[in-house]
Protein backbone atom coordinates (compact mmCIF):
# COMPACT_ATOMS: atom_id res chain seq x y z
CA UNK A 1 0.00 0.00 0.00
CA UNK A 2 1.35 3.22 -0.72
CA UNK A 3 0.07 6.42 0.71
CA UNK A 4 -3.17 7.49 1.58
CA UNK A 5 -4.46 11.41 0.93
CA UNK A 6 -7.67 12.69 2.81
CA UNK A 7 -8.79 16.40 1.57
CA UNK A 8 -10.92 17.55 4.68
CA UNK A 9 -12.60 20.37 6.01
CA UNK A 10 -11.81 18.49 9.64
CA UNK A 11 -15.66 17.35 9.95
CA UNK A 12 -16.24 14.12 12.20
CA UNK A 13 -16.40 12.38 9.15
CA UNK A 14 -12.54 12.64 9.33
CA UNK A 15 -11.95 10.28 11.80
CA UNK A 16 -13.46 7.38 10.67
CA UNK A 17 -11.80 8.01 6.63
CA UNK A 18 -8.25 7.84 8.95
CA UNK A 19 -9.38 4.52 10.59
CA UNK A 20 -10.63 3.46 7.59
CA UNK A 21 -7.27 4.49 5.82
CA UNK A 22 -4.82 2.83 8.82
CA UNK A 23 -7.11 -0.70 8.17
CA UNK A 24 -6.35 -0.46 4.61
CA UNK A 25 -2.78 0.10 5.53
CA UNK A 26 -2.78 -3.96 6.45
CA UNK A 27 -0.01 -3.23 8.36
CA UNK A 28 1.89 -2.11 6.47
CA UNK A 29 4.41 1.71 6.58
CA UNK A 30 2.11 3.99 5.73
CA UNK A 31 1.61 7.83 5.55
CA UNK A 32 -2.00 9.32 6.08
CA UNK A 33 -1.98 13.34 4.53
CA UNK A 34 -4.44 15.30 5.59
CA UNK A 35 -5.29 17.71 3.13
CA UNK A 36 -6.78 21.26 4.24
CA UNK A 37 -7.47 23.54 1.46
CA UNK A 38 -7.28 27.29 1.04
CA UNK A 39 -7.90 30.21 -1.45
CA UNK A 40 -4.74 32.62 -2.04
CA UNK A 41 -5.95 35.90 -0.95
CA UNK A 42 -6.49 38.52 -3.81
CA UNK A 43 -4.04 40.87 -2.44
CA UNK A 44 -0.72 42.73 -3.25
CA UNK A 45 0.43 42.65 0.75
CA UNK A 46 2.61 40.37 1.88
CA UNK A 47 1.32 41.36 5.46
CA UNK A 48 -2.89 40.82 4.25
CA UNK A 49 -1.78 37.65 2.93
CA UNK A 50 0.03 36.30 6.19
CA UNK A 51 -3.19 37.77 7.90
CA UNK A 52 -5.40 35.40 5.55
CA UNK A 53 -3.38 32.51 5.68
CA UNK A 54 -2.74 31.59 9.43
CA UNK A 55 -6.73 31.76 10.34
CA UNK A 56 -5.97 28.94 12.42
CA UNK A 57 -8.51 25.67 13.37
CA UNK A 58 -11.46 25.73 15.46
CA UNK A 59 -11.57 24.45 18.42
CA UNK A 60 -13.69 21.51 16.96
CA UNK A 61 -11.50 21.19 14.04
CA UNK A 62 -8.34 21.16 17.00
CA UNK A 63 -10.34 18.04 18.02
CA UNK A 64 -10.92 15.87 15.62
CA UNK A 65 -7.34 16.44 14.69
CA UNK A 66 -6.22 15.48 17.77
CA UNK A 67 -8.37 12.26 17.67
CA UNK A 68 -6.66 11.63 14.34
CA UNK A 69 -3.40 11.79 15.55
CA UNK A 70 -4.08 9.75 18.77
CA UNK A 71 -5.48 6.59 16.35
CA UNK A 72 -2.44 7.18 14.14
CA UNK A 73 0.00 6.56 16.88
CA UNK A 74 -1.92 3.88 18.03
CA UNK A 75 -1.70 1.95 14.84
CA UNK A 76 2.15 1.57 15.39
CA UNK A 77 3.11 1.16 11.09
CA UNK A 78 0.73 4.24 9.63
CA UNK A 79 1.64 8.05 10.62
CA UNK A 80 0.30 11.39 10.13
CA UNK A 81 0.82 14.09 8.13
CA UNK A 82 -1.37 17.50 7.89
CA UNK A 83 -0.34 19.75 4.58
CA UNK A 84 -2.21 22.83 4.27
CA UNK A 85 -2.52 23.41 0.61
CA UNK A 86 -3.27 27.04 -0.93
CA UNK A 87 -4.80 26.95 -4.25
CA UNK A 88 -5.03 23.94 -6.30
CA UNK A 89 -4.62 23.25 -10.47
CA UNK A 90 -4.54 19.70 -11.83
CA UNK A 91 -0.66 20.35 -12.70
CA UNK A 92 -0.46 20.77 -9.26
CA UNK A 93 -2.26 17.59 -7.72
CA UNK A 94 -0.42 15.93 -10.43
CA UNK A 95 2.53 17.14 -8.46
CA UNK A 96 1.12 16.49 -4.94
CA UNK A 97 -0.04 12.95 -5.47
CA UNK A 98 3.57 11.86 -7.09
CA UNK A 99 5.09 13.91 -4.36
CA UNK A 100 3.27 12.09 -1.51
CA UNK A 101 3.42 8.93 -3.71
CA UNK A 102 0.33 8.34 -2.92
CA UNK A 103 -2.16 5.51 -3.85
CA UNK A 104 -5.25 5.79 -2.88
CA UNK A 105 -7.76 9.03 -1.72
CA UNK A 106 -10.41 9.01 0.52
CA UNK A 107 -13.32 11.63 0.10
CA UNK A 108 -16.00 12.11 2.92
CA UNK A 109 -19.12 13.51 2.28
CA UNK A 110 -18.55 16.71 4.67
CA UNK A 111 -15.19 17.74 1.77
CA UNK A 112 -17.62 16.87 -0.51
CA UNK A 113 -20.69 19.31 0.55
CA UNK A 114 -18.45 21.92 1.04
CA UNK A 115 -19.57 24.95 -0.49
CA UNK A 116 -16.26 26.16 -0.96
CA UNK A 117 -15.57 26.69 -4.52
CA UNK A 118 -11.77 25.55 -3.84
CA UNK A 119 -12.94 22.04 -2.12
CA UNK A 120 -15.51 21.96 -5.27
CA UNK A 121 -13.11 22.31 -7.81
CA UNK A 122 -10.58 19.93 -5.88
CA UNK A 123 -13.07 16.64 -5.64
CA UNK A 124 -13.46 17.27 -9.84
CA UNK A 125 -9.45 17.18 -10.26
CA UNK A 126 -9.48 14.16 -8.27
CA UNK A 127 -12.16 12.23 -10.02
CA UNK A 128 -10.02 13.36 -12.97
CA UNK A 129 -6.85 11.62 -11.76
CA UNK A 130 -5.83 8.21 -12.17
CA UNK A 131 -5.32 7.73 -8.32
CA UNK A 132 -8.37 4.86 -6.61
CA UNK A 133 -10.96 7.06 -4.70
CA UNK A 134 -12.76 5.42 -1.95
CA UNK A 135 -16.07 7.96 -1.18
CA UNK A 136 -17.47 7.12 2.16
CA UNK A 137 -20.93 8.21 3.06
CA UNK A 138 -22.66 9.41 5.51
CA UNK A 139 -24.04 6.83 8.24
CA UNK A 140 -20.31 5.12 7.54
CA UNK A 141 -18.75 3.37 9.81
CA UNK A 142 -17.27 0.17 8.69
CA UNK A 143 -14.08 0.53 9.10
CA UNK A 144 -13.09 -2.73 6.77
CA UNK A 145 -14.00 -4.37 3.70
CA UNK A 146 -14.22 -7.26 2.75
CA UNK A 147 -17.44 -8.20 0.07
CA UNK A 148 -17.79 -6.06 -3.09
CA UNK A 149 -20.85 -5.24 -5.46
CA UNK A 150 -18.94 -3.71 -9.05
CA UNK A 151 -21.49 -1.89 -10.80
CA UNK A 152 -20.76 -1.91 -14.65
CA UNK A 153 -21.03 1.59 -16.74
CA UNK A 154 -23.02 0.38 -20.16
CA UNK A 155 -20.20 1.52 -22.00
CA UNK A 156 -17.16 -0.06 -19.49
CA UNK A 157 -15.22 -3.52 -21.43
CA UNK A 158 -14.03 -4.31 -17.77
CA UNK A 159 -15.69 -6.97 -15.99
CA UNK A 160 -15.57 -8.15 -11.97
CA UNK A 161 -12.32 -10.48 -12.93
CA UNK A 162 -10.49 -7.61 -15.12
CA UNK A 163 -10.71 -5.68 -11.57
CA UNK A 164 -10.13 -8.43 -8.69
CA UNK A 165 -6.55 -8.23 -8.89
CA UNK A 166 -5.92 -4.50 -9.55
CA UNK A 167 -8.06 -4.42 -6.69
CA UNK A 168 -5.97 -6.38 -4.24
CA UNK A 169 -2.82 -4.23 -4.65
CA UNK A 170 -4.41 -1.74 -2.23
CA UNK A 171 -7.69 -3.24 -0.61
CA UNK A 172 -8.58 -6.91 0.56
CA UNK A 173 -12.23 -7.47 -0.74
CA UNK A 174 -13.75 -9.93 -2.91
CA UNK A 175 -15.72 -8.67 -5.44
CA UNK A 176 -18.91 -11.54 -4.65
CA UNK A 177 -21.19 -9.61 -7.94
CA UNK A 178 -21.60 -7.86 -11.07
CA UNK A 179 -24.28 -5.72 -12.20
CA UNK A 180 -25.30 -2.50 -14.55
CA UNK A 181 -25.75 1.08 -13.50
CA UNK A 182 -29.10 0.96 -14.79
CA UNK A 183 -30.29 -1.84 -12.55
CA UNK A 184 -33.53 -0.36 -10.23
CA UNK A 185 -32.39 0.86 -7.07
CA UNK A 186 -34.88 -1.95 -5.17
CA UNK A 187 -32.76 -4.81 -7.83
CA UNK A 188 -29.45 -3.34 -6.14
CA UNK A 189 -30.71 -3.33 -2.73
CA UNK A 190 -31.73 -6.87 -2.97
CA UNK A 191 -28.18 -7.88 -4.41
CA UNK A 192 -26.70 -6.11 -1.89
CA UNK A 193 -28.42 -8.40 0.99
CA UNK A 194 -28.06 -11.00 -0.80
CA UNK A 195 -24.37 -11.16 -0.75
CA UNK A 196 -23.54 -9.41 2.10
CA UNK A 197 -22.32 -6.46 0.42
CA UNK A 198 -20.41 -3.93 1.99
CA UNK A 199 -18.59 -1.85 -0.27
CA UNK A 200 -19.46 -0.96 -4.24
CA UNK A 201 -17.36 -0.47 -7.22
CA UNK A 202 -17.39 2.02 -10.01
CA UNK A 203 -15.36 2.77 -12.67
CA UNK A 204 -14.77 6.65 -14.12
CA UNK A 205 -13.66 8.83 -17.20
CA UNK A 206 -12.13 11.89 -17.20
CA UNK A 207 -14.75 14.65 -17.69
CA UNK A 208 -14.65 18.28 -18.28
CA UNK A 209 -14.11 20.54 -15.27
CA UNK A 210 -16.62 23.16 -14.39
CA UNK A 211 -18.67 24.77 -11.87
CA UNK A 212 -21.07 22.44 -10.66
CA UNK A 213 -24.05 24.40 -9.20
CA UNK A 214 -26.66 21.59 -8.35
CA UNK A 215 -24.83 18.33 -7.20
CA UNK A 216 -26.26 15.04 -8.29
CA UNK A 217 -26.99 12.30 -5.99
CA UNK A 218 -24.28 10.00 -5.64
CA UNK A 219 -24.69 5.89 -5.55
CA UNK A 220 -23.19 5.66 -2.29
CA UNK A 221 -25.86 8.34 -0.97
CA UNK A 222 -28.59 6.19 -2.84
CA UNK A 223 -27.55 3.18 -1.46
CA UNK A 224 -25.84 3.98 1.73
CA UNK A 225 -23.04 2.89 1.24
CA UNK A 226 -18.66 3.54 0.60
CA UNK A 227 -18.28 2.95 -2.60
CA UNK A 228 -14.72 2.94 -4.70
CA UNK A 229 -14.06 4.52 -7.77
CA UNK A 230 -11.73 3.53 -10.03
CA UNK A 231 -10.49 5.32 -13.27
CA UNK A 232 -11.42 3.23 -16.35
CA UNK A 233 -8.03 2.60 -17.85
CA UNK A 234 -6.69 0.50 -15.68
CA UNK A 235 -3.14 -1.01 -16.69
């Protein structure tokens, strides 16, 4: 396993992506980044822009940070990292995720409501990357996987056994189950208890990056639960 980046806004939702992140670790030397993004300030001062960018944490945020870091140590092989990152391009996650070597990202739903433009923009550049994303949901709280449901875009050649052992290089789960995106919601939620299900697959293409003004629903919100994405060439 190589590293593990978690953009954040420092929500609650933090602490179980890190727990989540140290069991997909399998003990092995790991480095967790958290990820806290920020706008440059529009200014010409040097002094307005030091002003701008040491705001500090909230007390709340000082907390769940200081969970994080308490669970990290406890795991003995995984350790923390926080990098505050101002501005982002996707030159420049490019850069980041080679930097950090990093091999998986986990997005919680908290980074992903943000209404910050900057976390907006950042969750497109990383569904544009190459890089597995695990997106957690809300209720989460498994903290392992271990039985998979891989739902198949109509226009995706890859099937459940083109994907088992890509899989494997950086999460223990069986994928149990195939189906199609445009199964019925009740169809998948049947399948789903069926088998035991606990995480779901997806694969993605790049797409065009924009402002997105009214988010979509997501399948993991639909069906409650983590679901990981993984970018449709896969080598």
């Amino acid at each position: 396993m190589k590293n593990i980046l978690i953009p954040t806004t420092l929500q609650s939702d933090t602490f179980n992506a890190v727990k989540t992140a140290i069991k997909s670790s399998n003990g092995k030397p790991s480095q967790l980044i958290l990820m806290l993004l920020a706008d440059i300030p529009d200014t010409f001062s040097s002094a307005s822009l030091l002003r701008n960018i040491n705001q500090g944490l909230s007390a709340t945020q000082e907390n769940i940070l200081e969970m994080c870091r308490k669970i990290t140590l406890e795991s003995e092989n995984c350790s923390l990292k926080i990098h505050h990152q101002y501005g982002i391009s996707s030159p420049l996650f490019k850069n980041l995720m080679e930097h950090f070597t990093i091999g998986l990202t986990i997005i919680t739903p908290s980074f992903k409501s943000s209404k910050k433009k900057i976390n907006t923009y950042c969750v497109q550049i990383i569904s544009n990357s190459k890089c597995p994303i695990l997106h957690t949901n809300t209720n989460f709280e498994e903290e392992a996987f271990s039985q998979a449901l891989y739902i198949k875009n109509s226009d995706s050649s890859l099937h459940a056994e083109d994907l088992q052992a890509y899989v494997n290089t950086f999460l223990s789960l069986k994928i149990v189950s195939e189906t199609k995106t445009n199964e019925t919601e009740p169809f998948l939620t049947d399948t789903i208890s069926k088998n035991n299900i606990n995480i779901l697959i997806e694969t993605r293409k790049p797409k065009k990056l924009k402002l997105i003004k009214n988010k979509k629903v997501t399948i993991n919100e639909t069906l409650g639960l983590p679901v990981l994405s993984l970018y449709e060439e896969i080598s």
